[in-house]
N, C-alpha and C. Protein backbone atom coordinates (compact mmCIF):
# COMPACT_ATOMS: atom_id res chain seq x y z
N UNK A 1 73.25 105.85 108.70
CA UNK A 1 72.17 106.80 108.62
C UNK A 1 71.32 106.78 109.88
N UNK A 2 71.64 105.80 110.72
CA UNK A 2 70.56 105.22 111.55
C UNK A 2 71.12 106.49 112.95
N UNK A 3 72.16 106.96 112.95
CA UNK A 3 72.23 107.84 114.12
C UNK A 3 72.99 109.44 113.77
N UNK A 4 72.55 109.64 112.10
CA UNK A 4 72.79 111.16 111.29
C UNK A 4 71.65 111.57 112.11
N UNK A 5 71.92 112.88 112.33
CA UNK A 5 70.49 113.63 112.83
C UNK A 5 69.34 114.10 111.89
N UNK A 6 69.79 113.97 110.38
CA UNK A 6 68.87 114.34 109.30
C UNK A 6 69.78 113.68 108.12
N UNK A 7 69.03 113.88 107.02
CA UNK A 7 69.67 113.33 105.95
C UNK A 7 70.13 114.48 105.00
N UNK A 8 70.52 115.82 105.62
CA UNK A 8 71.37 116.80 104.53
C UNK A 8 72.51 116.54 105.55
N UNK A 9 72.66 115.68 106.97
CA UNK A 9 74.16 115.69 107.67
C UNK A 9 74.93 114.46 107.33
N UNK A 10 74.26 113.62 106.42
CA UNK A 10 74.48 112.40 105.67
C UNK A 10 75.16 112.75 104.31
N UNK A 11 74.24 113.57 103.39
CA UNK A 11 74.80 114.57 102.74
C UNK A 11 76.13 114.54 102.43
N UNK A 12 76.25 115.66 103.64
CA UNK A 12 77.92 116.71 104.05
C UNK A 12 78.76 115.80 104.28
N UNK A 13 78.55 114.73 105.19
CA UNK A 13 79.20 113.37 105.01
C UNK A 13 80.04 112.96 103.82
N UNK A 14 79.49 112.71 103.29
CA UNK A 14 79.69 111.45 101.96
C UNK A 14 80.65 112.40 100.95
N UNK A 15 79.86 113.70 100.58
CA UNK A 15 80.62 114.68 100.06
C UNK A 15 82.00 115.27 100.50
N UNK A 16 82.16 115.33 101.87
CA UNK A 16 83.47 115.69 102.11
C UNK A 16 84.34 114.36 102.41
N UNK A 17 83.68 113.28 102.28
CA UNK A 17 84.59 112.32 102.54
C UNK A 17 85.09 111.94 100.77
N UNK A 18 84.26 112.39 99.67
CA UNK A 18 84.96 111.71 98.41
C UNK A 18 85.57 112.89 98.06
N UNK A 19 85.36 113.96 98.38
CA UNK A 19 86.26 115.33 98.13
C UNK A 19 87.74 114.35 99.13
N UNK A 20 88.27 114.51 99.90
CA UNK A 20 89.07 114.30 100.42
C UNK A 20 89.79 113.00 99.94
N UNK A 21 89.14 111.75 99.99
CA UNK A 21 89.71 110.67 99.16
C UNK A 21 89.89 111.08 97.59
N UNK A 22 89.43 112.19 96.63
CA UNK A 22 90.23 112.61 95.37
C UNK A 22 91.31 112.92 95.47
N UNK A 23 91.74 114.45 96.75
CA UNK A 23 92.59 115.24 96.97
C UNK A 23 93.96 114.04 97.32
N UNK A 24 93.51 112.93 97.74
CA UNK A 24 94.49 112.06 98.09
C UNK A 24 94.72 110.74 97.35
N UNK A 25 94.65 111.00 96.02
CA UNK A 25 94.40 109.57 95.01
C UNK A 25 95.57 110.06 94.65
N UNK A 26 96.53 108.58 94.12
CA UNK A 26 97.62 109.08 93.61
C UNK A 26 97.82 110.00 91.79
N UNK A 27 96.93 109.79 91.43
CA UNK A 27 96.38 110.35 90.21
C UNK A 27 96.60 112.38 90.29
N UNK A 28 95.70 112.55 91.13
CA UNK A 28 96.06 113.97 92.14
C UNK A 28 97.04 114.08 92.44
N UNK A 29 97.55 113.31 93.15
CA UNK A 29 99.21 113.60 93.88
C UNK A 29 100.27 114.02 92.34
N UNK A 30 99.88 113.20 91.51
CA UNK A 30 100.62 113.35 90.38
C UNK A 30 100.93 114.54 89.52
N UNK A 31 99.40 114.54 89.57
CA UNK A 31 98.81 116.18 88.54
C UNK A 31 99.49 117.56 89.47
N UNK A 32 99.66 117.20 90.76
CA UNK A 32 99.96 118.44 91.93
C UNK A 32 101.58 118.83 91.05
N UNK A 33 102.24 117.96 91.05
CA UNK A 33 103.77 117.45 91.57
C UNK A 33 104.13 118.18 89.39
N UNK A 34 103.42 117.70 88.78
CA UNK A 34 103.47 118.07 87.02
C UNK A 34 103.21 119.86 87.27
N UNK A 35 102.57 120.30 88.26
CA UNK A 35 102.08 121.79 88.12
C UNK A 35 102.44 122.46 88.83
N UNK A 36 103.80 121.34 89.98
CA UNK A 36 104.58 122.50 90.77
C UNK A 36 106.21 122.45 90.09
N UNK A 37 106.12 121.17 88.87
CA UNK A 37 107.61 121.27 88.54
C UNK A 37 107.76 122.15 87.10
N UNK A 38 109.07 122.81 87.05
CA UNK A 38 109.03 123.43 85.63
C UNK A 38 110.54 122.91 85.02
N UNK A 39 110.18 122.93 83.61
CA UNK A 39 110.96 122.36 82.82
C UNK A 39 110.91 121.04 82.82
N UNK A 40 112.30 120.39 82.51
CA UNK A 40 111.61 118.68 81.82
C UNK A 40 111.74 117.76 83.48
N UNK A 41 110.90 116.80 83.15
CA UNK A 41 110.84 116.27 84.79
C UNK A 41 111.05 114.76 84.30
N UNK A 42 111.87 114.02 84.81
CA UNK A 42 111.65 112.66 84.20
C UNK A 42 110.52 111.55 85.56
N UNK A 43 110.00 110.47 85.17
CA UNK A 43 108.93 109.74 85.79
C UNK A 43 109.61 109.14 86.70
N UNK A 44 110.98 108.47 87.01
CA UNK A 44 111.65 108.43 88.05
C UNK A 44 111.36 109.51 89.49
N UNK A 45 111.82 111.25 88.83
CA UNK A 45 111.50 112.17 89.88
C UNK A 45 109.96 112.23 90.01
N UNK A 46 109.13 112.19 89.65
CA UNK A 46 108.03 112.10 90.36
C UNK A 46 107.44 110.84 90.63
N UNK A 47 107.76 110.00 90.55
CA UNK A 47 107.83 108.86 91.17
C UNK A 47 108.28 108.96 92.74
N UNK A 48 109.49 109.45 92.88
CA UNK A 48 110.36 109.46 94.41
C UNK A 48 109.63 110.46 94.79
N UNK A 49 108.98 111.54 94.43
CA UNK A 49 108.40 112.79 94.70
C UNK A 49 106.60 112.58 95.38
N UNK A 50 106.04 111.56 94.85
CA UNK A 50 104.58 111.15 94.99
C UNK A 50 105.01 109.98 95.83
N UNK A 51 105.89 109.18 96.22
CA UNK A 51 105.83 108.39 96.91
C UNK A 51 106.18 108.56 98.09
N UNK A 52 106.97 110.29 98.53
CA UNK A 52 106.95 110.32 99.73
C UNK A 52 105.97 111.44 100.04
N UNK A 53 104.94 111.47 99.24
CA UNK A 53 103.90 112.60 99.97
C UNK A 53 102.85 111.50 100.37
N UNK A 54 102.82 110.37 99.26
CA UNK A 54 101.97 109.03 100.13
C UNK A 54 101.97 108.30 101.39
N UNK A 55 103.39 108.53 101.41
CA UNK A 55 103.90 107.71 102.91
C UNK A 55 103.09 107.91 104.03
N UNK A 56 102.21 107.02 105.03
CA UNK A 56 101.72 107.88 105.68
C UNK A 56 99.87 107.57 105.93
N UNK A 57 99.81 107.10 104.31
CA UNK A 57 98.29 107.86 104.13
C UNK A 57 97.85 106.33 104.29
N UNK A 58 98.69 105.13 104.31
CA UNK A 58 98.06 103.68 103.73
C UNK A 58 97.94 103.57 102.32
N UNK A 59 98.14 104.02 101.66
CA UNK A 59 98.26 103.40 99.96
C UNK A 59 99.37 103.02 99.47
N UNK A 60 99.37 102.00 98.99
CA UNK A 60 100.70 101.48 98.63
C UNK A 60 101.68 102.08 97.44
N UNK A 61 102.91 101.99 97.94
CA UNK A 61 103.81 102.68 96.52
C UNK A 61 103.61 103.06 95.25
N UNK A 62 103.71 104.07 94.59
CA UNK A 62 103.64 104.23 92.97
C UNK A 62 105.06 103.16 92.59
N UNK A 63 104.92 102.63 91.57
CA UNK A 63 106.16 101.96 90.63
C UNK A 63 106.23 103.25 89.36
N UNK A 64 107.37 102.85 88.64
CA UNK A 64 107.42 104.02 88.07
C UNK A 64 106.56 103.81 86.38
N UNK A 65 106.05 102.25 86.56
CA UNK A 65 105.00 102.35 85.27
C UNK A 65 104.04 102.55 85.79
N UNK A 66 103.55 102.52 87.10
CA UNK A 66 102.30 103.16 87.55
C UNK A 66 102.22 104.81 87.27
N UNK A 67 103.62 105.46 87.36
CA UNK A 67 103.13 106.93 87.52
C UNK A 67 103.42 107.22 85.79
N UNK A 68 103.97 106.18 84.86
CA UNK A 68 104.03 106.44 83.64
C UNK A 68 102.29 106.44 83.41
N UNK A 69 101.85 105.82 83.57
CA UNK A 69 100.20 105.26 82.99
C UNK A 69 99.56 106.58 83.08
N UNK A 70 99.47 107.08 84.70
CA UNK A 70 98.86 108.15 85.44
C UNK A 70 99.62 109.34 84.60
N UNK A 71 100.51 109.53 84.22
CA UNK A 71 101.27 110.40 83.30
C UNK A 71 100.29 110.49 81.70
N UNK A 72 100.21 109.57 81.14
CA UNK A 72 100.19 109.35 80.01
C UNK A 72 97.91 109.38 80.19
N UNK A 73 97.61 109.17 80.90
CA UNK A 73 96.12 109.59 81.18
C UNK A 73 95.64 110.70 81.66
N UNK A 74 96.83 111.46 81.89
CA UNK A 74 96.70 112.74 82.48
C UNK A 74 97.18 113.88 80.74
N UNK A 75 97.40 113.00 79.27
CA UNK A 75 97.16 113.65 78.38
C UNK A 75 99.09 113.88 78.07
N UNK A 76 99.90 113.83 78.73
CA UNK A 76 101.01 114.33 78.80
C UNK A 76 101.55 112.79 77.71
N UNK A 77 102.84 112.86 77.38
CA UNK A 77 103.73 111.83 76.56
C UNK A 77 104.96 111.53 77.12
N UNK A 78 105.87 110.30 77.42
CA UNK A 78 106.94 110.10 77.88
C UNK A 78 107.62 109.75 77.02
N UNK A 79 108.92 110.45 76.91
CA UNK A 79 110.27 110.03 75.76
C UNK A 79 110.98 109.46 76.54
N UNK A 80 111.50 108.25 75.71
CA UNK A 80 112.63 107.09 76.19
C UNK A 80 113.89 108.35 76.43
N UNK A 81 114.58 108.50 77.30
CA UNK A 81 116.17 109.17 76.87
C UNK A 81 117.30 108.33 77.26
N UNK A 82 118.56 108.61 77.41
CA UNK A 82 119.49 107.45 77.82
C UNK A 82 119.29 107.36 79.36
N UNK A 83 118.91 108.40 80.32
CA UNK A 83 118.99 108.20 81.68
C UNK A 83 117.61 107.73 82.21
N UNK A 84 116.74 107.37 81.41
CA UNK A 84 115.21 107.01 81.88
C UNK A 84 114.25 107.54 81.09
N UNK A 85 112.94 107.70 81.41
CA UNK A 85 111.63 108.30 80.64
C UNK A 85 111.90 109.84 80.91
N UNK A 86 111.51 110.63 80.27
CA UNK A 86 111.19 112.38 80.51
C UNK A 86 109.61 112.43 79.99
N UNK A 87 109.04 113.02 81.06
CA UNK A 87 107.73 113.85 80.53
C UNK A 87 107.84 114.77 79.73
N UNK A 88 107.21 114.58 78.21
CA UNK A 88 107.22 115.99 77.05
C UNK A 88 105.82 116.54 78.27
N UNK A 89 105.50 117.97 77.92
CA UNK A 89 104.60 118.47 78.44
C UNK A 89 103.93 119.09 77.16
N UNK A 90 102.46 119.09 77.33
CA UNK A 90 101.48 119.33 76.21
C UNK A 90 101.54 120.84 75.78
């Protein structure tokens, strides 16, 4: 604050910096990847799908019970099938 020129440029600061760290949480990355795929998607493919839009950014890998969790808090349900999990969609 000690070399902002006022405190509404401190503000604009802080605000576009947690706007931007949302847009890039893997939580987001997730919700993007559920609302650009159609039909059934299993947590494997967006797993491989969110982990290479991360690459890059410094955050470490999704596992695929990480993007189950982020799945399942995002309101959605995962069915066991024989080839892996599938996202039911709400």
């Amino acid at each position: 604050m000690a070399v902002a020129p006022d405190k509404e440029a401190v503000v604009r600061f802080l605000n576009n910096y947690a706007k931007s760290t949302k847009e890039d949480s893997p939580k987001e990355i997730v919700q993007q990847i559920l609302a650009e795929s159609k039909g059934e998607v299993s947590v494997a493919e967006v797993t491989k799908t969110a982990n290479l839009r991360l690459q890059g950014s410094g955050l470490n890998e999704l596992t695929h019970r990480a993007v189950g969790s982020i799945v399942r808090s995002l309101g959605h349900r995962t069915k066991r099938r024989n080839n892996g999990y599938i996202i039911e969609r709400r």
